[in-house]
Protein backbone atom coordinates (compact mmCIF):
# COMPACT_ATOMS: atom_id res chain seq x y z
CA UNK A 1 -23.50 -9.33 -31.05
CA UNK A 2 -23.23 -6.75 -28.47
CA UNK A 3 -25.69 -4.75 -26.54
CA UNK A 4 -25.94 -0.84 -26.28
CA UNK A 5 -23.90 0.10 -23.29
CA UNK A 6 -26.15 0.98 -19.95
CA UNK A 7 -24.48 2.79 -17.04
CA UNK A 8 -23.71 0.92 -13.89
CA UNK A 9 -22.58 3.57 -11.96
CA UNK A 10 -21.97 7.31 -11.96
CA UNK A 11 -19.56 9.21 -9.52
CA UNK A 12 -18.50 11.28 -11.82
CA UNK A 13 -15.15 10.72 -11.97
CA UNK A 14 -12.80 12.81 -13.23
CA UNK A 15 -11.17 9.64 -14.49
CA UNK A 16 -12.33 6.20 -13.91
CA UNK A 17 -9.79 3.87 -14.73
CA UNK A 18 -8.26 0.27 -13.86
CA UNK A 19 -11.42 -1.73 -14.07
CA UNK A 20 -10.55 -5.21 -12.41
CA UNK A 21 -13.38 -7.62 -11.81
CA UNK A 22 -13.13 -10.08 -9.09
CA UNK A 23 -15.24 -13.58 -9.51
CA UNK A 24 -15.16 -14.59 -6.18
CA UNK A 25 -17.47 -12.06 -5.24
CA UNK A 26 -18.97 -10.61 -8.21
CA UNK A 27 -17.22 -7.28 -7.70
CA UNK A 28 -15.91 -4.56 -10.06
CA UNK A 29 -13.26 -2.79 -8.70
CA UNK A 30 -12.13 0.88 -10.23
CA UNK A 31 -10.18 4.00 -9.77
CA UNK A 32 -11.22 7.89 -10.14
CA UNK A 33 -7.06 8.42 -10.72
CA UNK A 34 -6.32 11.95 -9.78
CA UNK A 35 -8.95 11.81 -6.96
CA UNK A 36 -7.54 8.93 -5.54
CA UNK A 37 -10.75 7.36 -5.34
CA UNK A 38 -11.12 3.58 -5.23
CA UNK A 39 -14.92 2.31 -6.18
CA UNK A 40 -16.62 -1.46 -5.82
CA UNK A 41 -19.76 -1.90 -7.70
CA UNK A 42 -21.57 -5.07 -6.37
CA UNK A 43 -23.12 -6.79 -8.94
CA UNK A 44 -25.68 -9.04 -7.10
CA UNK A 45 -26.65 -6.09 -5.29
CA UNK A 46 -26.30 -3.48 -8.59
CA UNK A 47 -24.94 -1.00 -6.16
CA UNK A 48 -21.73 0.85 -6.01
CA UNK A 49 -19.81 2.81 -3.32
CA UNK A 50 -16.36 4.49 -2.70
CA UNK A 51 -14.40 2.32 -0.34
CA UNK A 52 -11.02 4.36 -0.15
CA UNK A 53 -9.55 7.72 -1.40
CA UNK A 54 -6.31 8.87 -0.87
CA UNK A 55 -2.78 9.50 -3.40
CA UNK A 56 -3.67 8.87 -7.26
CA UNK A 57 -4.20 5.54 -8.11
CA UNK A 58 -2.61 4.70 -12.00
CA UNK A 59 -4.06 0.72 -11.86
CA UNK A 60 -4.28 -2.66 -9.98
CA UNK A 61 -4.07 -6.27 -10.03
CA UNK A 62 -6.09 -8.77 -7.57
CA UNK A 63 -3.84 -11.24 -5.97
CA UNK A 64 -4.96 -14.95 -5.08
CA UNK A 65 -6.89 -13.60 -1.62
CA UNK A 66 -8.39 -10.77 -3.00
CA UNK A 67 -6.70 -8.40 -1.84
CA UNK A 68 -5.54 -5.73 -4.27
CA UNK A 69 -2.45 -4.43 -5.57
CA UNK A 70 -2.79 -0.12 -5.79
CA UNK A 71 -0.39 1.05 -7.50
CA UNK A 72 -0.15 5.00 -6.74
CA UNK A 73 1.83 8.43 -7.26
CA UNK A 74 5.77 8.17 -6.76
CA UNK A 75 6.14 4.81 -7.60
CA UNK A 76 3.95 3.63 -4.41
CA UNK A 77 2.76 0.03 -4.37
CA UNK A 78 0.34 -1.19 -1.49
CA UNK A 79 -1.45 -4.31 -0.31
CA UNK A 80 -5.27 -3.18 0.14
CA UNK A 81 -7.61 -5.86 1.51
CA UNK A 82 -11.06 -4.97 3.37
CA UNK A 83 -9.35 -1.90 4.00
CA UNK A 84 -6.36 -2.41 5.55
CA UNK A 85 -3.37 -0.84 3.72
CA UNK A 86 0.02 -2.64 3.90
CA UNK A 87 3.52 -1.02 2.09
CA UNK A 88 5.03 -3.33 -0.46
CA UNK A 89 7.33 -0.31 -2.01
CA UNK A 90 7.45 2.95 -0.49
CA UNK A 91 8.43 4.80 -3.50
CA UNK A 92 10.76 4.56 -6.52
CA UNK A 93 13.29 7.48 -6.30
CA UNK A 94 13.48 7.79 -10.53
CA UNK A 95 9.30 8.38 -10.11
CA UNK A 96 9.12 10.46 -7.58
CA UNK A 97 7.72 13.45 -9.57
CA UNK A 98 5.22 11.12 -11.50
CA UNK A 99 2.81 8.10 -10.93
CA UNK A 100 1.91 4.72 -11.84
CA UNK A 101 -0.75 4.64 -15.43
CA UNK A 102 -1.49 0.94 -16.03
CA UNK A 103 -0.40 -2.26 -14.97
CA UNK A 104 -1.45 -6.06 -15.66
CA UNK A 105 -0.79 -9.58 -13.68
CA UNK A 106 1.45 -12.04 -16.03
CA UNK A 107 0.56 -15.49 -16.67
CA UNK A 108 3.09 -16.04 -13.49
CA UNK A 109 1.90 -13.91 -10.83
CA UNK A 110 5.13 -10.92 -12.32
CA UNK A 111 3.07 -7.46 -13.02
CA UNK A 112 4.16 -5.36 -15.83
CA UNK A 113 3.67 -1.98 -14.54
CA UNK A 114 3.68 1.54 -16.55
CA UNK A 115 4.80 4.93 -15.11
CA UNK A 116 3.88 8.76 -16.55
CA UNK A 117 6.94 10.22 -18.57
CA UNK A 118 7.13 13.74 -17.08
CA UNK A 119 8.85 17.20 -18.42
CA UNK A 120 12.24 15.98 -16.73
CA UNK A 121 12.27 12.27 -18.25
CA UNK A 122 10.10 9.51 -20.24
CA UNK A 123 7.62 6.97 -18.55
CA UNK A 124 8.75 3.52 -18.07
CA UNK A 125 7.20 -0.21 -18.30
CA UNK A 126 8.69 -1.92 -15.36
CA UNK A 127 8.00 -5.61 -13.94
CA UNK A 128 7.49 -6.40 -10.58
CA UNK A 129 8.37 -10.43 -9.63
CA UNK A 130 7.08 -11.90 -7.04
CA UNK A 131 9.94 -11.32 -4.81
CA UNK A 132 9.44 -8.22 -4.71
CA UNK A 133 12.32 -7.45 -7.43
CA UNK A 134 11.79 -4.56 -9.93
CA UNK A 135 13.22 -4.27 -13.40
CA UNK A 136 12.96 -1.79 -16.01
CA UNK A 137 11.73 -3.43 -19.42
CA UNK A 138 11.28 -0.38 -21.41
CA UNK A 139 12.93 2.84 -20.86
CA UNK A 140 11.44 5.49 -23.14
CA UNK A 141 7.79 5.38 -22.43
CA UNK A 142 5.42 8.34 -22.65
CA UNK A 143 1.97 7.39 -21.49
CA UNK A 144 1.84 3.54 -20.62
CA UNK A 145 -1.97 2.29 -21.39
CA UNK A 146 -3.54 -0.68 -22.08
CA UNK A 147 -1.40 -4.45 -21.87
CA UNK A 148 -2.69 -7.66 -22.50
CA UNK A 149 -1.55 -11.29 -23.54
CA UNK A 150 -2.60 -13.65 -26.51
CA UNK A 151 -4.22 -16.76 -25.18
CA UNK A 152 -1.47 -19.06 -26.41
CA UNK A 153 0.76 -16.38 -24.04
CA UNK A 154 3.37 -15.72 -26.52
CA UNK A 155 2.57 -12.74 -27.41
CA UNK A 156 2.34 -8.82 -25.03
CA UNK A 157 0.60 -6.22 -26.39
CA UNK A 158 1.22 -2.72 -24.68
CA UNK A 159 0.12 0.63 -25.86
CA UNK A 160 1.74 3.95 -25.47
CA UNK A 161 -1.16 6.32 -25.89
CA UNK A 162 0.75 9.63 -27.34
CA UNK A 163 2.30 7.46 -30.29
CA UNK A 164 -1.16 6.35 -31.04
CA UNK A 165 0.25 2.77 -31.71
CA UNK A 166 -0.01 -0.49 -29.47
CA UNK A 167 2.58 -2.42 -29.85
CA UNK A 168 2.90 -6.57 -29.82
CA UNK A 169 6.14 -7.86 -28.11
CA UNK A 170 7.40 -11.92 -28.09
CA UNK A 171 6.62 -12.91 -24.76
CA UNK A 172 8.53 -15.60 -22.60
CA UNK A 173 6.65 -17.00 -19.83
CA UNK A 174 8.98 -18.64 -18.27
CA UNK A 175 11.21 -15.46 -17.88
CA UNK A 176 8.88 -12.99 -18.18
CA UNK A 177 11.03 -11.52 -21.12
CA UNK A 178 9.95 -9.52 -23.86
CA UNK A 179 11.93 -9.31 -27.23
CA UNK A 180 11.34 -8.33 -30.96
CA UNK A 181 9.12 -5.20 -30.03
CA UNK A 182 7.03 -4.50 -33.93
CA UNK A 183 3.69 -2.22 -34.08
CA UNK A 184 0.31 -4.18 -34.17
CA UNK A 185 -2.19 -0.98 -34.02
CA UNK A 186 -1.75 2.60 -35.38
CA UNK A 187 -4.76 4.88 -35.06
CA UNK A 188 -5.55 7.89 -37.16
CA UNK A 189 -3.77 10.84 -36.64
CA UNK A 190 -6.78 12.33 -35.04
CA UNK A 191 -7.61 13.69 -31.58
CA UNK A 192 -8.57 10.38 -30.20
CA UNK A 193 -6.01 8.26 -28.98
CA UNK A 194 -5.67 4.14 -27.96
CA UNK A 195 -6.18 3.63 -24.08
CA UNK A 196 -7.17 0.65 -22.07
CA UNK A 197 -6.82 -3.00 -24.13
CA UNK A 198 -8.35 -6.63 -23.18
CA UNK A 199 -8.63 -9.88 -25.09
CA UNK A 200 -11.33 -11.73 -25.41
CA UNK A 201 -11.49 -15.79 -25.58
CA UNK A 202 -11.29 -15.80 -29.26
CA UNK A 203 -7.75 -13.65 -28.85
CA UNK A 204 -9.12 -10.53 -30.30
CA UNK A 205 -8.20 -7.24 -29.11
CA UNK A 206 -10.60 -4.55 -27.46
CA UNK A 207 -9.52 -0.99 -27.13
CA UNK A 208 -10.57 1.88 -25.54
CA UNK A 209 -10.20 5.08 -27.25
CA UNK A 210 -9.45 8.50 -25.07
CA UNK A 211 -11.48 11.40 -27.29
CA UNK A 212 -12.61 9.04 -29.55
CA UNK A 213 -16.37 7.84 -27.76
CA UNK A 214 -15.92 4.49 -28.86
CA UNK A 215 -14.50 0.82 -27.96
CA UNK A 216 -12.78 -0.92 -30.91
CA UNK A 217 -12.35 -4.44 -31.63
CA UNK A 218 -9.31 -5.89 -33.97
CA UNK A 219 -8.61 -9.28 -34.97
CA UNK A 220 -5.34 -11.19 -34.37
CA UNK A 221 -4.49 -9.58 -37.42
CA UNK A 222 -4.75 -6.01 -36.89
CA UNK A 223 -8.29 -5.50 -38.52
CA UNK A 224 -10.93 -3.44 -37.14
CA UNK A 225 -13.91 -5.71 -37.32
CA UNK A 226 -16.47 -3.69 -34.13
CA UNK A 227 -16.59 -0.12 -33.15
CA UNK A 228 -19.28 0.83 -30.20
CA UNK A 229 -19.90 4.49 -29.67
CA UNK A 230 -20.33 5.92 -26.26
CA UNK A 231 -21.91 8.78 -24.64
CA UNK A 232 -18.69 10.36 -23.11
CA UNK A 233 -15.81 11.05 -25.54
CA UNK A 234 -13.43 9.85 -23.00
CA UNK A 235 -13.62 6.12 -23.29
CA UNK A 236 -10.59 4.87 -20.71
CA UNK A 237 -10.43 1.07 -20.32
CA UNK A 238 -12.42 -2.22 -19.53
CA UNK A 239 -12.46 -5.58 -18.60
CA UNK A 240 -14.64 -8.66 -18.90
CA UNK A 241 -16.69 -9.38 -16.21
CA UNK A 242 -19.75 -11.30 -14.70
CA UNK A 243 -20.26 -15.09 -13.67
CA UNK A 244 -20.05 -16.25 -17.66
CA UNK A 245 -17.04 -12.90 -18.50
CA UNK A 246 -19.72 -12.09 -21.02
CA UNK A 247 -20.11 -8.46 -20.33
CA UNK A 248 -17.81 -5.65 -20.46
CA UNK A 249 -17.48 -3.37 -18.27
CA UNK A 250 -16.00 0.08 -19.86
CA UNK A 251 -14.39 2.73 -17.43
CA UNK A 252 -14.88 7.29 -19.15
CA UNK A 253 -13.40 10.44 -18.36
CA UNK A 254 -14.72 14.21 -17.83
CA UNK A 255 -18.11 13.60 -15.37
CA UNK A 256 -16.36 16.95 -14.28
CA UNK A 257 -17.74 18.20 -17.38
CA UNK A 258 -20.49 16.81 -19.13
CA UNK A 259 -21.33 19.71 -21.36
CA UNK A 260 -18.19 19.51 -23.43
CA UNK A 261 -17.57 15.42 -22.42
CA UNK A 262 -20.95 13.72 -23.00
CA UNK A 263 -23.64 12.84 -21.00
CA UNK A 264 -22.27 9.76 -20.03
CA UNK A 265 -18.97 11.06 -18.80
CA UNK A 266 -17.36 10.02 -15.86
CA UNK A 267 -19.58 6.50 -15.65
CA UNK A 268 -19.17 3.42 -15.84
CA UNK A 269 -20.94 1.34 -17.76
CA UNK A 270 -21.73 -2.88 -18.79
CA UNK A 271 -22.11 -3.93 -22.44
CA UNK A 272 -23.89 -7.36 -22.56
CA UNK A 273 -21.55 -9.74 -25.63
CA UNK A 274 -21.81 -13.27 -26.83
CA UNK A 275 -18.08 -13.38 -27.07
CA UNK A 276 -16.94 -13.56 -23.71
CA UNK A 277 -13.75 -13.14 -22.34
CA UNK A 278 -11.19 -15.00 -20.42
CA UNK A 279 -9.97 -14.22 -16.33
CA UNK A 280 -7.39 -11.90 -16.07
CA UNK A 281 -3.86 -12.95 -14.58
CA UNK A 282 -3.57 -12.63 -10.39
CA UNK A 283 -0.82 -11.19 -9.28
CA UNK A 284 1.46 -13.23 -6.79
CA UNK A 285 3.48 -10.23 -4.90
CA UNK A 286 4.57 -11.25 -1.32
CA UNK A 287 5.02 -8.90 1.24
CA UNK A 288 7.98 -7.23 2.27
């Protein structure tokens, strides 16, 4: 059912997050967060290169151009598009000592976007219409990972990593509300903790698991029916990608140090699946 994972691409990173594939072009796009590194690996041409450092970046969305959303350290959101950088929010006061973690596109162009809770307050989930408006949705957050939607979209699944649970949330559409918050996912009280999430196009659930080496897959239900181990222990996130979305692409941790993370840490690598995925959400954010 699914291939060994092979490594795309290895820079190392301290942490390579926020994979985001783009079909127009056949491009995966990633972060090294605290390095403020932002990667492309070109599929057609199996290469990969930096393309821009500078403040952490927590995650991204693509918006109907291509251009990307970067969502950075003090609550910073910016427009980056074949390099140019354009300011869409400067900062958010409230998040000034902390930084965006993850972030998804909604079915209507909102992003649901996750900041760090810090010594002097808890993380929040906010969303971002496309007006521009932000809202807080959740309020006592601690490490905002991995979000995705069911593929009848009634459902929002969002993890918060220290609790070791992702959570499933009724989901409006329309409104972009969420309501009835119940847990879906608790892992083990081990080490290893839930990170980056995507569903695939038979509405399953993939997880990444942060110093657990492995990717999990769960059933609508809850049930662990797949687990794929991983040469780094610091499995971060992944997405669906390439011209059928029938490989995964799966972002690690630690290439800082491989003797204690695994010889695969920091890379990034492509499983090859028959189960392929479905496109992720664009995000729809005008400029200020």
């Amino acid at each position: 059912m699914v291939a060994s994972p092979v490594v795309v691409a290895d820079p190392r990173c301290h942490n390579a997050e926020s994979p985001i594939w783009d079909p127009d072009n056949d491009y995966l796009y990633w972060s090294d967060i605290p390095r403020g590194r932002l990667y492309r690996f070109e599929r057609n041409g199996q290469v990969h290169k930096e393309i821009h450092r500078g403040t952490p970046i927590g995650g991204m969305t693509l918006q109907p151009d291509g251009a990307l959303l970067l969502f950075r350290a003090h609550g910073r959101i910016e427009r980056w598009h074949w390099g140019e950088l354009e300011t869409i929010i400067e900062e958010i006061p409230a998040e000034i000592d902390s930084r965006f973690n993850d972030v998804i596109a909604d079915p209507m162009g909102r992003v649901f976007c996750g900041t760090m809770g810090t010594a002097q307050h808890p993380g929040k989930l906010y969303r971002l219409d496309p007006d521009g408006h932000l809202q807080i949705v959740l309020d006592d957050v601690r490490t905002p990972n991995g979000m995705g939607f069911s593929l009848d979209k009634t459902r929002f699944y969002f993890t918060d990593s220290p609790t070791r649970c992702i959570s499933v949330f009724n989901y409006d559409k329309e409104t972009g509300e969420l309501s009835d918050r119940r847990p879906f996912i608790t892992t083990p009280p081990d080490q290893s903790v839930p990170d980056g999430l995507c569903i695939d196009n038979e509405d399953y659930i993939w997880s990444a698991r942060w110093n657990g080496g492995h990717l999990y897959r769960y059933s609508p239900e809850g049930q662990e029916v797949l687990k794929i181990p991983f040469p780094a222990r610091k499995v971060s996130s992944l997405t669906f990608g390439g011209p059928k979305l029938d490989q995964i692409y799966a972002t690690t941790a630690g290439g800082q140090d491989r003797p204690s993370e695994g010889s695969g840490a920091g890379a990034v690598f492509r499983l090859d699946v028959n189960i392929p995925g479905k496109p992720e959400f664009r995000s729809h954010i005008a400029p200020t």
